[in-house]
N, C-alpha and C. Protein backbone atom coordinates (compact mmCIF):
# COMPACT_ATOMS: atom_id res chain seq x y z
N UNK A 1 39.05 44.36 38.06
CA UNK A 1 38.10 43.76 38.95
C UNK A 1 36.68 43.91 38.41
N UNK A 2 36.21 45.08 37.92
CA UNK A 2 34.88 45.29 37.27
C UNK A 2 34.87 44.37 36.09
N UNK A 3 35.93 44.43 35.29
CA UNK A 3 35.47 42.99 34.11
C UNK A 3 35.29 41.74 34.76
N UNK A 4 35.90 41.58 35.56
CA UNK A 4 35.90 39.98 36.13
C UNK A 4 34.37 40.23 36.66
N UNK A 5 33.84 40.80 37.29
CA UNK A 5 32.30 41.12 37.93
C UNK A 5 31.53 41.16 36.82
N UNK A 6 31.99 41.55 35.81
CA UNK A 6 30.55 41.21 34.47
C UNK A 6 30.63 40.36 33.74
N UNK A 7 32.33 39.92 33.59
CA UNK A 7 32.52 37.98 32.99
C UNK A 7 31.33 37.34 33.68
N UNK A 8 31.67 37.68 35.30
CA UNK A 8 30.78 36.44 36.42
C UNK A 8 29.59 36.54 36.12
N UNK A 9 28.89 37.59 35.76
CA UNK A 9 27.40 37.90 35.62
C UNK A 9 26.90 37.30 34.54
N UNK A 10 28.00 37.56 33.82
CA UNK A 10 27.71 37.39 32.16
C UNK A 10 27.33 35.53 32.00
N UNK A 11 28.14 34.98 33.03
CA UNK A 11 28.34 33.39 32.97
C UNK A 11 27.48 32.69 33.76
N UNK A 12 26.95 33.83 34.56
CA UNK A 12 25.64 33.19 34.83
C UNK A 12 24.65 33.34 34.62
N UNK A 13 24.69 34.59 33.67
CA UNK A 13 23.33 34.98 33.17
C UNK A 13 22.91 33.59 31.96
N UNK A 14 23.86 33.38 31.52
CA UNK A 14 24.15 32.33 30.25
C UNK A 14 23.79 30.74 31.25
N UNK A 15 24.02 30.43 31.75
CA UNK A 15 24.10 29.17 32.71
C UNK A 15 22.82 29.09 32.86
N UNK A 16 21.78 30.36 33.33
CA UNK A 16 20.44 30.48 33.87
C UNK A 16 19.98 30.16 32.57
N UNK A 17 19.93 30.72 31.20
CA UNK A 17 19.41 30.93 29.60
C UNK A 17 18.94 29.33 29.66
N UNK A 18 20.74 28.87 29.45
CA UNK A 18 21.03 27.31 29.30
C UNK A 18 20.19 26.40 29.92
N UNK A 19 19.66 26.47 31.28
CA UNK A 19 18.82 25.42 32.06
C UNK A 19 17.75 25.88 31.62
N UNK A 20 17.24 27.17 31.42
CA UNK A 20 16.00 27.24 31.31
C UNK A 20 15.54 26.68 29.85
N UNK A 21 16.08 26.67 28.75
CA UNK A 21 16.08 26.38 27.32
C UNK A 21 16.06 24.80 27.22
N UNK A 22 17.06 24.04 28.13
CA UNK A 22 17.05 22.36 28.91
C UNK A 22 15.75 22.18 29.22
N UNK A 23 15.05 22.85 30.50
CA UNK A 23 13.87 22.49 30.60
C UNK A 23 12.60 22.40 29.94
N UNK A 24 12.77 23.32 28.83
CA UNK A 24 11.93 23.48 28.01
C UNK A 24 12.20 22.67 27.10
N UNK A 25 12.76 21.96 27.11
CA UNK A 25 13.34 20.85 25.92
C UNK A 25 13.09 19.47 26.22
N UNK A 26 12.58 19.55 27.39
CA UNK A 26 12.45 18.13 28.31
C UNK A 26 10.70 17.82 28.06
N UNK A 27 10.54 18.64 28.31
CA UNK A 27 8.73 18.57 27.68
C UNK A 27 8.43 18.10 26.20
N UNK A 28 7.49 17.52 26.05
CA UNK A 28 7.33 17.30 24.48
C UNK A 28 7.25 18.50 23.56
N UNK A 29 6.57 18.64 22.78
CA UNK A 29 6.74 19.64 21.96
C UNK A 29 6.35 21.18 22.73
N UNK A 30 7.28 22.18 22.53
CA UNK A 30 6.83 23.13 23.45
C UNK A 30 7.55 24.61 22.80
N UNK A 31 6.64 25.46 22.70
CA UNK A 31 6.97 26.70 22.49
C UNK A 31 7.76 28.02 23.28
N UNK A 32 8.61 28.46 22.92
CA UNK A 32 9.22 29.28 24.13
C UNK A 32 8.81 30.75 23.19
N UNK A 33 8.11 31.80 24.16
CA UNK A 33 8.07 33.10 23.47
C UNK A 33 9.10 33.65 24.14
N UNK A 34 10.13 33.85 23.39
CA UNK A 34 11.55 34.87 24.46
C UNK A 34 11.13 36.30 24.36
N UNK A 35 9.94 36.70 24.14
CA UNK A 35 9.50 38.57 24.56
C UNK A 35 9.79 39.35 23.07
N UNK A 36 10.77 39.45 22.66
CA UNK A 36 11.17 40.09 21.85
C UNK A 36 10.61 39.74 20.21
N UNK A 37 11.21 40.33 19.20
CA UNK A 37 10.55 39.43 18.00
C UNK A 37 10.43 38.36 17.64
N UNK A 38 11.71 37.40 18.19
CA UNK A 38 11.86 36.04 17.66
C UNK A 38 11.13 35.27 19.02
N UNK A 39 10.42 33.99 17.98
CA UNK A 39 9.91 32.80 18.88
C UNK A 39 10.48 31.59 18.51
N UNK A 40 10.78 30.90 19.64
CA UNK A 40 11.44 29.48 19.58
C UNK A 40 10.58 28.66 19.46
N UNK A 41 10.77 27.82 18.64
CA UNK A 41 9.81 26.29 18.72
C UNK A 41 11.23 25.46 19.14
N UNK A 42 10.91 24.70 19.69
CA UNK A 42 11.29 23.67 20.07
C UNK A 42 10.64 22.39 20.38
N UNK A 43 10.91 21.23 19.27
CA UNK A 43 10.29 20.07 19.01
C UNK A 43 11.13 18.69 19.33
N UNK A 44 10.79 17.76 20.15
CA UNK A 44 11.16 16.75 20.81
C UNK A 44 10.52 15.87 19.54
N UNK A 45 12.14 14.82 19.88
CA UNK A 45 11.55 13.46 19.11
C UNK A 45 11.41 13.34 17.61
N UNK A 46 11.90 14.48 16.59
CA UNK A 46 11.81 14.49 15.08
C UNK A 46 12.75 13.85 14.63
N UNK A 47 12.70 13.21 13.44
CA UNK A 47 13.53 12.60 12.92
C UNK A 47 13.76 12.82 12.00
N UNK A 48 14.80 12.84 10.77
CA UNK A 48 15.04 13.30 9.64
C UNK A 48 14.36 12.91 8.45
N UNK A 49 13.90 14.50 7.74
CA UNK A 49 13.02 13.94 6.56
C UNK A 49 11.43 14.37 6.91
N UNK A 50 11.02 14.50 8.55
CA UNK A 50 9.75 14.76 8.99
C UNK A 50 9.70 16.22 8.27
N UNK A 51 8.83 17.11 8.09
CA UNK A 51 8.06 18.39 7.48
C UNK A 51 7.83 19.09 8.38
N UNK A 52 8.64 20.50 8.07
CA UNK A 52 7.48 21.74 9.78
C UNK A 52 7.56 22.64 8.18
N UNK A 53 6.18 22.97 8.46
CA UNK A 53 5.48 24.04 7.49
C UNK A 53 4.47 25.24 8.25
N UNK A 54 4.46 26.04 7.98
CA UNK A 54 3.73 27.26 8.43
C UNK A 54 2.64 27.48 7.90
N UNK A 55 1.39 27.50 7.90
CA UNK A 55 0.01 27.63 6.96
C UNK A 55 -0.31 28.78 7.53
N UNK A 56 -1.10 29.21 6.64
CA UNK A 56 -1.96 30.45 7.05
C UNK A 56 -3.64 29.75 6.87
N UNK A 57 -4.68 30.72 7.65
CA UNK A 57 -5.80 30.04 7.63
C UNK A 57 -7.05 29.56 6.80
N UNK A 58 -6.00 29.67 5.60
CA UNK A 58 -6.32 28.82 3.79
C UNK A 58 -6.02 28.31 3.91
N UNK A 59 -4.96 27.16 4.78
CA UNK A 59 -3.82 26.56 4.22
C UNK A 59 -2.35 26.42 3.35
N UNK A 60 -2.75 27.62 2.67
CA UNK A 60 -1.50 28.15 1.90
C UNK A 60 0.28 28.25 2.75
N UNK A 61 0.98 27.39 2.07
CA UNK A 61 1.74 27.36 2.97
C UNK A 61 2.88 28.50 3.02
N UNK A 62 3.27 28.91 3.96
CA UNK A 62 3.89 30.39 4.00
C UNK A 62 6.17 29.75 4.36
N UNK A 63 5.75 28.77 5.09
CA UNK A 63 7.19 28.33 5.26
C UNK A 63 7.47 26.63 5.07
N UNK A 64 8.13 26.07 4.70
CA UNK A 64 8.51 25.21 4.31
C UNK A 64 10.02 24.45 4.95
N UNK A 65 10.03 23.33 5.62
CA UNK A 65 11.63 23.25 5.82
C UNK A 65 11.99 21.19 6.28
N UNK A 66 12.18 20.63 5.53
CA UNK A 66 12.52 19.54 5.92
C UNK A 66 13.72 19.25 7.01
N UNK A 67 13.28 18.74 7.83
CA UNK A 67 13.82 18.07 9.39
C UNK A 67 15.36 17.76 8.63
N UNK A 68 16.64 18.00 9.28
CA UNK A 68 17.75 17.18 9.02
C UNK A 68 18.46 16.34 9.70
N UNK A 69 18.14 16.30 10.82
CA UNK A 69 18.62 15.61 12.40
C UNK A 69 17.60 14.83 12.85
N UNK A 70 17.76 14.15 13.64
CA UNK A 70 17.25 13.23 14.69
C UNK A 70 17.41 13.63 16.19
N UNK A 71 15.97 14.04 16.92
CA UNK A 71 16.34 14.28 18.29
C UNK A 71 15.59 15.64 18.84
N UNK A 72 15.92 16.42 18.56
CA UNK A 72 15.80 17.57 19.29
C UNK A 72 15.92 18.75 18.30
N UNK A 73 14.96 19.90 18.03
CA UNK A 73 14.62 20.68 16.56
C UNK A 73 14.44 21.94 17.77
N UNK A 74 15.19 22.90 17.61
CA UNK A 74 15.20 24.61 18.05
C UNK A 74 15.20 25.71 16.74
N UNK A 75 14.65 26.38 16.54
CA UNK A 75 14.88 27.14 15.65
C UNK A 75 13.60 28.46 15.93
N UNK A 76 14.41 29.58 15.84
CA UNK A 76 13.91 30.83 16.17
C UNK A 76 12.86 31.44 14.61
N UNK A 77 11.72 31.96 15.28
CA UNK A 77 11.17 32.68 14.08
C UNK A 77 10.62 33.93 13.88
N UNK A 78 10.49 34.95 13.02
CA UNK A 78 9.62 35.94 13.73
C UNK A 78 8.72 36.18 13.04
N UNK A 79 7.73 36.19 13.73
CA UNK A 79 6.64 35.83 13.39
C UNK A 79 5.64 36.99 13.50
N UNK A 80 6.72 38.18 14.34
CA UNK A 80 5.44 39.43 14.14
C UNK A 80 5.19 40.03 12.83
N UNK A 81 6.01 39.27 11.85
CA UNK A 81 6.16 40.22 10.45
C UNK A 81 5.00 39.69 9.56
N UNK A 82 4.27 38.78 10.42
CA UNK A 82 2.96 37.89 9.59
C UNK A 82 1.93 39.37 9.66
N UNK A 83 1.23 39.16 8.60
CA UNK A 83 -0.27 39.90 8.51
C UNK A 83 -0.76 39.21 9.98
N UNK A 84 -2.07 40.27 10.30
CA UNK A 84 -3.28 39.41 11.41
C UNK A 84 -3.55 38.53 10.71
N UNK A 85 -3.87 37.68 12.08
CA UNK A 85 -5.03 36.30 11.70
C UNK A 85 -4.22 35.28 12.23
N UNK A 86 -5.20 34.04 11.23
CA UNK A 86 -4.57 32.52 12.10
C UNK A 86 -3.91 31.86 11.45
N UNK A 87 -2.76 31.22 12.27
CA UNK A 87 -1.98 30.59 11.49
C UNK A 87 -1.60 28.45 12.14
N UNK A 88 -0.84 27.98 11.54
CA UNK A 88 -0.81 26.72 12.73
C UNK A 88 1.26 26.63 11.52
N UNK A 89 1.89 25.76 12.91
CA UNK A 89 2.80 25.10 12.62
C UNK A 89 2.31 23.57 12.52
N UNK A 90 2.93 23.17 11.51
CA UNK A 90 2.45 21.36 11.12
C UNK A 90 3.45 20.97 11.54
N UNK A 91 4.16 19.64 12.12
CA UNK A 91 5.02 18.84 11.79
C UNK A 91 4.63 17.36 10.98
N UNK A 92 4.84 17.13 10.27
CA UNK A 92 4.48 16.12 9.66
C UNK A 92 5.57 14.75 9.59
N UNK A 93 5.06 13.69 10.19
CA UNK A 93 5.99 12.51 11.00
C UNK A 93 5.21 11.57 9.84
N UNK A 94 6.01 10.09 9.84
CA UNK A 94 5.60 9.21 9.37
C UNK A 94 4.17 8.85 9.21
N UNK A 95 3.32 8.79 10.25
CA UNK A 95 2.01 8.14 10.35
C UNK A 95 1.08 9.55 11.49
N UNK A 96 1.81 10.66 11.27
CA UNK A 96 0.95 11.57 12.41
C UNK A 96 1.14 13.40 11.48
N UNK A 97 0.13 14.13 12.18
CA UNK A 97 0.52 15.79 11.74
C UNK A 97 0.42 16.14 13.09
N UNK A 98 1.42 16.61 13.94
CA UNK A 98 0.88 17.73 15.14
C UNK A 98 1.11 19.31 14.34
N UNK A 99 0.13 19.52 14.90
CA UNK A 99 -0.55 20.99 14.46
C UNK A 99 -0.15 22.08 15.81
N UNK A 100 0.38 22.96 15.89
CA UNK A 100 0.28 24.01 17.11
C UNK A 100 -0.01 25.68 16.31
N UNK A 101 -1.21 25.93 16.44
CA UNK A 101 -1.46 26.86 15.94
C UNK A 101 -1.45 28.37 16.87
N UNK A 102 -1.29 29.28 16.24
CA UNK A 102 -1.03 30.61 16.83
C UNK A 102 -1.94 32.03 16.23
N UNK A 103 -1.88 33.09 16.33
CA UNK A 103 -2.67 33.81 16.17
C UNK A 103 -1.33 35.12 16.17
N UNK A 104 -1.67 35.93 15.29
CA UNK A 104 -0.70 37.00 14.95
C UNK A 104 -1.51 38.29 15.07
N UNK A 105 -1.99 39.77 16.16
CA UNK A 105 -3.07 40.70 15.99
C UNK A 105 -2.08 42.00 16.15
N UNK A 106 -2.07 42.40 15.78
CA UNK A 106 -0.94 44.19 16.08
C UNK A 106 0.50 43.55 16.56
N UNK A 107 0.87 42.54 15.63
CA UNK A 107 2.65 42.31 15.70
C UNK A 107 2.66 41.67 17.14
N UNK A 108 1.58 40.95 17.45
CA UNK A 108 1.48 40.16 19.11
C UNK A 108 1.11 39.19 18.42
N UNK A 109 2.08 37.77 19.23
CA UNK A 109 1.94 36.24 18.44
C UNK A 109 1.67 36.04 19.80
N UNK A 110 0.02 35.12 19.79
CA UNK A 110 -0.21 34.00 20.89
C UNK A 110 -0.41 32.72 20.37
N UNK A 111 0.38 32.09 21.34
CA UNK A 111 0.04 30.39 21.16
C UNK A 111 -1.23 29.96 22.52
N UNK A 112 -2.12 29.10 22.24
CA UNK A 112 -2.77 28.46 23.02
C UNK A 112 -2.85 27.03 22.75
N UNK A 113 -2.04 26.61 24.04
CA UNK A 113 -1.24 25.21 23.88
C UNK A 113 -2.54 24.23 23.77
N UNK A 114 -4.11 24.64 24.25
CA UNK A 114 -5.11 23.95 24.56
C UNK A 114 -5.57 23.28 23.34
N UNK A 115 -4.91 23.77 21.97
CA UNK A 115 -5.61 24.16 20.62
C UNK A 115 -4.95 23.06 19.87
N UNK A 116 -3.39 22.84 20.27
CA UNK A 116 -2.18 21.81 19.70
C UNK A 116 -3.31 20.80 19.18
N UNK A 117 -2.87 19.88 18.58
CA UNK A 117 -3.77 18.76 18.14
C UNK A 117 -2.87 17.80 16.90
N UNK A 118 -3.09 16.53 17.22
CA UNK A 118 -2.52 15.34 16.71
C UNK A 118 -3.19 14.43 15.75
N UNK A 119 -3.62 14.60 14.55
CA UNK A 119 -3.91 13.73 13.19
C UNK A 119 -2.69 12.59 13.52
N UNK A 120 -3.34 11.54 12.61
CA UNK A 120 -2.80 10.16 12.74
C UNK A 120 -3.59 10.08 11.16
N UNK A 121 -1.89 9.85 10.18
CA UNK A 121 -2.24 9.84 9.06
C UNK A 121 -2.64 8.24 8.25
N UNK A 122 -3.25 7.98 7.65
CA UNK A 122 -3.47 6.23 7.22
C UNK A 122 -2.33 5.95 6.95
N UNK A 123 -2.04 4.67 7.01
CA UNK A 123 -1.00 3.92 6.60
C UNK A 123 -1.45 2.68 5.22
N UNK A 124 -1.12 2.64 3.94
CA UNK A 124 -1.51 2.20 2.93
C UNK A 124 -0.03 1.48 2.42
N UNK A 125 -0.37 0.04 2.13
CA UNK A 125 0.36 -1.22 2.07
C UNK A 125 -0.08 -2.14 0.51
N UNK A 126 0.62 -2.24 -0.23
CA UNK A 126 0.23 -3.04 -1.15
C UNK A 126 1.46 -4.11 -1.43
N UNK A 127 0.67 -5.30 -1.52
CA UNK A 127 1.23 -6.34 -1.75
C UNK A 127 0.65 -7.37 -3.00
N UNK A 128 1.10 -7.52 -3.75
CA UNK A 128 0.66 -8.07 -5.11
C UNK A 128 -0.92 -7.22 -5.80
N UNK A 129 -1.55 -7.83 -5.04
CA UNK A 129 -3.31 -7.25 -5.74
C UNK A 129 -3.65 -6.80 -4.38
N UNK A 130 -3.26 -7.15 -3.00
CA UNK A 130 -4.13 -6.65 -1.95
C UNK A 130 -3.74 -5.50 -1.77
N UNK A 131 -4.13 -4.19 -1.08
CA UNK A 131 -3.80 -3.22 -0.62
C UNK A 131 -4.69 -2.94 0.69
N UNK A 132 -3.59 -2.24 1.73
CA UNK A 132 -4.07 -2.64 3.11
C UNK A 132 -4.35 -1.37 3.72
N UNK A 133 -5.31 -0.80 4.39
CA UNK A 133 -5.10 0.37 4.52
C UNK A 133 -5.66 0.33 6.09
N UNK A 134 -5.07 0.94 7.64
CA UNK A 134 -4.87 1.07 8.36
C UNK A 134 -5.10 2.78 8.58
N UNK A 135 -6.06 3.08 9.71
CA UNK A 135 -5.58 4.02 10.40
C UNK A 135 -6.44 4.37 11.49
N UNK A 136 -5.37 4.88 12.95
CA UNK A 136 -5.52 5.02 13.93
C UNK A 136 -6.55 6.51 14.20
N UNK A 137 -8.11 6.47 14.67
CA UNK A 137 -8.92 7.28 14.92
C UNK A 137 -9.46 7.41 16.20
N UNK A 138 -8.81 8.28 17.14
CA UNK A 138 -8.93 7.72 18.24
C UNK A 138 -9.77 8.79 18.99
N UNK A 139 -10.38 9.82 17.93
CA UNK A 139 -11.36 10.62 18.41
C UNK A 139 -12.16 10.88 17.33
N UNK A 140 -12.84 9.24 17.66
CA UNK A 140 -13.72 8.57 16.30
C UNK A 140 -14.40 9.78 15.55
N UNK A 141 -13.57 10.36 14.23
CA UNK A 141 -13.65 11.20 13.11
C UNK A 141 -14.82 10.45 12.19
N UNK A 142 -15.52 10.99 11.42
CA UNK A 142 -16.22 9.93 10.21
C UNK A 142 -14.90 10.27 9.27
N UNK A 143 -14.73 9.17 9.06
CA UNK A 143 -13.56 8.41 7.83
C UNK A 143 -14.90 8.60 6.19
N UNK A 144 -14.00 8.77 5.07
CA UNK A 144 -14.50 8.62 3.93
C UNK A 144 -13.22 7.73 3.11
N UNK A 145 -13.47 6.69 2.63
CA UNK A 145 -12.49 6.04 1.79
C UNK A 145 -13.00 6.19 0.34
N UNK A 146 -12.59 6.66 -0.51
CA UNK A 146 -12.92 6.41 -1.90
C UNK A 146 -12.18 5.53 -2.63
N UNK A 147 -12.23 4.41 -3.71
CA UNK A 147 -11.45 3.51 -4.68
C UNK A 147 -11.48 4.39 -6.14
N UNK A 148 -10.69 4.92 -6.81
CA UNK A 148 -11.01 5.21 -7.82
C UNK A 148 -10.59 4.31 -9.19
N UNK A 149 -10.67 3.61 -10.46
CA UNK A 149 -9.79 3.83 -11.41
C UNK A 149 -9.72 4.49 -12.17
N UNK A 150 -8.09 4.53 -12.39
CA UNK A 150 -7.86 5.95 -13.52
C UNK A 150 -8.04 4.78 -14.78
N UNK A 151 -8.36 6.02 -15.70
CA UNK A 151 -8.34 4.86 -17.11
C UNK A 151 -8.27 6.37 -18.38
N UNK A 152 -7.16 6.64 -18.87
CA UNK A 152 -7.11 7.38 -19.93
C UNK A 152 -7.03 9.02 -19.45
N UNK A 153 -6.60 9.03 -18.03
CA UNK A 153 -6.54 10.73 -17.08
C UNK A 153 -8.46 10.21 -16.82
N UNK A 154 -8.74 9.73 -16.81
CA UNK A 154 -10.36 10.05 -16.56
C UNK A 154 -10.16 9.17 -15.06
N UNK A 155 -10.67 9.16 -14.21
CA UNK A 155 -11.13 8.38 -12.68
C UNK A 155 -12.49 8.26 -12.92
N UNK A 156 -12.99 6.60 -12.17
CA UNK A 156 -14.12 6.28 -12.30
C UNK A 156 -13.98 5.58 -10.52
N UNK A 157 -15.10 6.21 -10.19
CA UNK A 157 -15.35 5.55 -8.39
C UNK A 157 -15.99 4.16 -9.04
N UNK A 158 -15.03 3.23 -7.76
CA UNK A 158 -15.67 1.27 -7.55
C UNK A 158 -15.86 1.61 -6.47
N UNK A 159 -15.33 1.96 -5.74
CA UNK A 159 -15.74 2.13 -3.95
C UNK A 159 -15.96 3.11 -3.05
N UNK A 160 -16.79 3.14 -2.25
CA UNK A 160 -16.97 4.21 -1.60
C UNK A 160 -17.32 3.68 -0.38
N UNK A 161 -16.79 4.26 1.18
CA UNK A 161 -17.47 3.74 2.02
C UNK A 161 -16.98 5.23 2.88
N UNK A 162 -17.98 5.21 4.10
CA UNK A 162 -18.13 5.74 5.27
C UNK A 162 -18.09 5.50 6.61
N UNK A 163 -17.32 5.03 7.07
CA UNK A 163 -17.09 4.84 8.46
C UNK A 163 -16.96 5.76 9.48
N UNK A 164 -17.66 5.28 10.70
CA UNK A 164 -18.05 6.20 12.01
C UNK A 164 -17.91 5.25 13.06
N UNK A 165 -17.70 6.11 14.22
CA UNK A 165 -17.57 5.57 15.64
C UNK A 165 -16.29 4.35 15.25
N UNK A 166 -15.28 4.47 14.71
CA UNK A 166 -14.72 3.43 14.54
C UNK A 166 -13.10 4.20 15.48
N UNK A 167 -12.45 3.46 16.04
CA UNK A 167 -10.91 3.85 16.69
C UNK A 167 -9.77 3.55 15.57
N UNK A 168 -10.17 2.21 15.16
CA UNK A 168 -8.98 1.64 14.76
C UNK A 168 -9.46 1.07 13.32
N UNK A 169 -9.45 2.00 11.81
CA UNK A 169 -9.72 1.64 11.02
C UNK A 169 -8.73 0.56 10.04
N UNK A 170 -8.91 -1.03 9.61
CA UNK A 170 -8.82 -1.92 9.13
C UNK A 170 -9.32 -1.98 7.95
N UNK A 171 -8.96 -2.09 6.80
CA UNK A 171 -9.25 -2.43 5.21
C UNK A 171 -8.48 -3.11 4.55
N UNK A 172 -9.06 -4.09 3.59
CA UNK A 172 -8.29 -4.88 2.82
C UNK A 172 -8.83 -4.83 1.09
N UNK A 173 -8.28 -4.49 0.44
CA UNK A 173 -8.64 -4.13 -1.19
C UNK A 173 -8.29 -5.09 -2.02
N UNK A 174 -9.31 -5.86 -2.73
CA UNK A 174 -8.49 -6.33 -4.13
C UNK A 174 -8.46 -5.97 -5.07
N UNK A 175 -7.49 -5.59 -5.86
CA UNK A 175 -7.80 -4.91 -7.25
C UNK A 175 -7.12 -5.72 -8.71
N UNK A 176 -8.12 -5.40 -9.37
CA UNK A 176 -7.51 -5.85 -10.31
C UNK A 176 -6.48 -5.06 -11.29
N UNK A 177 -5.88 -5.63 -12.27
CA UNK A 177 -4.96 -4.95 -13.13
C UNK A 177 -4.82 -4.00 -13.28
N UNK A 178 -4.56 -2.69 -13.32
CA UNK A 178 -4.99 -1.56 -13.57
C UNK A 178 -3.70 -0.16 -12.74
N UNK A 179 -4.37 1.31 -12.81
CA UNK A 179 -3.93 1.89 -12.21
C UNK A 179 -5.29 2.72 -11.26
N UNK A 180 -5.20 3.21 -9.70
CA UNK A 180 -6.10 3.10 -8.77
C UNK A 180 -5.31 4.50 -8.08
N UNK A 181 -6.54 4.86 -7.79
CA UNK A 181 -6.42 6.07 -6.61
C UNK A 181 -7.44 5.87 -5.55
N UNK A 182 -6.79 5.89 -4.30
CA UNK A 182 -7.14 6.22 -3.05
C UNK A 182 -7.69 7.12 -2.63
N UNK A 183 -8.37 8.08 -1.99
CA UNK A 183 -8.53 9.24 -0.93
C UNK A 183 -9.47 8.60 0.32
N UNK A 184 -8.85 9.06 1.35
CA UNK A 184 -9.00 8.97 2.69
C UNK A 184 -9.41 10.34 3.15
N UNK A 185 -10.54 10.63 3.57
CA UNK A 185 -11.16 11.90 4.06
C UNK A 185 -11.34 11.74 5.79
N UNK A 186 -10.47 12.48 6.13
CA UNK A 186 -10.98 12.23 7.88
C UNK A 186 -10.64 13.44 8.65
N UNK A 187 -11.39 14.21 9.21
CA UNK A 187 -11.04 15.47 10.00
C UNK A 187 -10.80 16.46 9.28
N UNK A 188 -11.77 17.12 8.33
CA UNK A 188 -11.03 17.82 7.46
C UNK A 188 -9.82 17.86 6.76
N UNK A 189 -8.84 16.47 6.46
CA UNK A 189 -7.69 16.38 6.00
C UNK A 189 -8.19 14.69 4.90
N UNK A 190 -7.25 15.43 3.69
CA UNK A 190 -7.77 14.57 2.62
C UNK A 190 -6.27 13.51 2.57
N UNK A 191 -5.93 12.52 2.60
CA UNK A 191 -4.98 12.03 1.80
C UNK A 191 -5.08 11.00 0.87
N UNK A 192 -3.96 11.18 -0.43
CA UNK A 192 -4.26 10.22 -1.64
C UNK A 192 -2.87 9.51 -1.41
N UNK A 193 -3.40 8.54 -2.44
CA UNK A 193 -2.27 7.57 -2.70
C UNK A 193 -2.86 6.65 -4.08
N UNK A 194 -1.52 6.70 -4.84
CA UNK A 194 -1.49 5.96 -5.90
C UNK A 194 -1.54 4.95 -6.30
N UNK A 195 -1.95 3.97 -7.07
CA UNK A 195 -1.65 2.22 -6.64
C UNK A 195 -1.43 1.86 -8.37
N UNK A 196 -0.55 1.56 -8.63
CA UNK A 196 -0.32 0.68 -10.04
C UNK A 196 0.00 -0.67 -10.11
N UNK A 197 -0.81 -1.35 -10.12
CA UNK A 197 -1.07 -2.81 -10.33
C UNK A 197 -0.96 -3.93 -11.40
């Protein structure tokens, strides 16, 4: 009779785990601290191939792990074994980075969900000589676009522009023959892209 009384306990202690781990899964991206060493992330909506990386507050990246599923991402970490200081989880999606950063002080990890934050990475299109470059700024950043050509490992700037107060950045490039580098500067985050023409 006493085992059957701690099966029952046992099956509902597990039942309670289960809904509560559901609900937290129903929210968009959301952190569960279960008390102990390990912390759950749990990320809504990834798809396979997306990036979760761990930075420290160089950027240096400390963990590394490409997405393999579609849907729903749980995975436990522990994170008291970090030195102090600041750290952020990236996920990195097609056209976006959400960032949820945390803080590690005497083997105590806090998240402050207020801090999360969403980059919207350019989107760059080439079609014969045009190249198209798109991106969504919707907490009008000053944008830096640079054109470079490479010619012999050497880069020489043709273009340079600066854009501000803009939401929804639109560009259209012609280039001639050649091989071309991009950089897109916006929010403290640089991205390049290659163009061989």
């Amino acid at each position: 009779m006493k085992n059957t009384i701690k099966n029952i306990k046992k099956g509902i202690l597990m039942v309670a785990l289960l809904a509560t781990v559901i609900g937290f899964a129903k929210d968009s991206n959301s952190l569960i601290n279960k008390g102990a060493k390990k912390t759950a992330i749990v990320l809504k909506n990834v798809k396979a191939g997306n990036l979760l990386t761990i930075k420290d507050n160089h950027g240096i990246i400390l963990y590394k792990e490409e997405i393999k599923t579609n849907g729903l991402y749980t995975k436990g970490f522990d994170l008291t074994e970090l030195p102090d200081g600041a750290y952020v989880f990236e996920l990195e999606k097609d056209l976006e980075i959400n960032t949820i950063p945390f803080t590690v002080a005497l083997s105590k990890v806090t998240f402050d969900k207020t801090d999360e934050a969403t980059y919207f990475k350019p989107y760059v299109k080439q079609e014969k000589d045009l190249v198209y470059i798109t991106k969504l700024n919707p907490e009008l950043k000053e944008t830096t676009i640079n054109v470079y050509a490479i010619n012999d490992n050497e880069s020489t700037l043709r273009f340079s522009e600066k854009i501000e107060n803009t939401q929804s950045i639109e560009k259209i490039f012609k280039l001639t023959k050649g091989n071309f580098k991009i950089e897109i500067n916006s929010g403290n985050k640089e991205y390049t892209t290659f163009i061989n023409n």
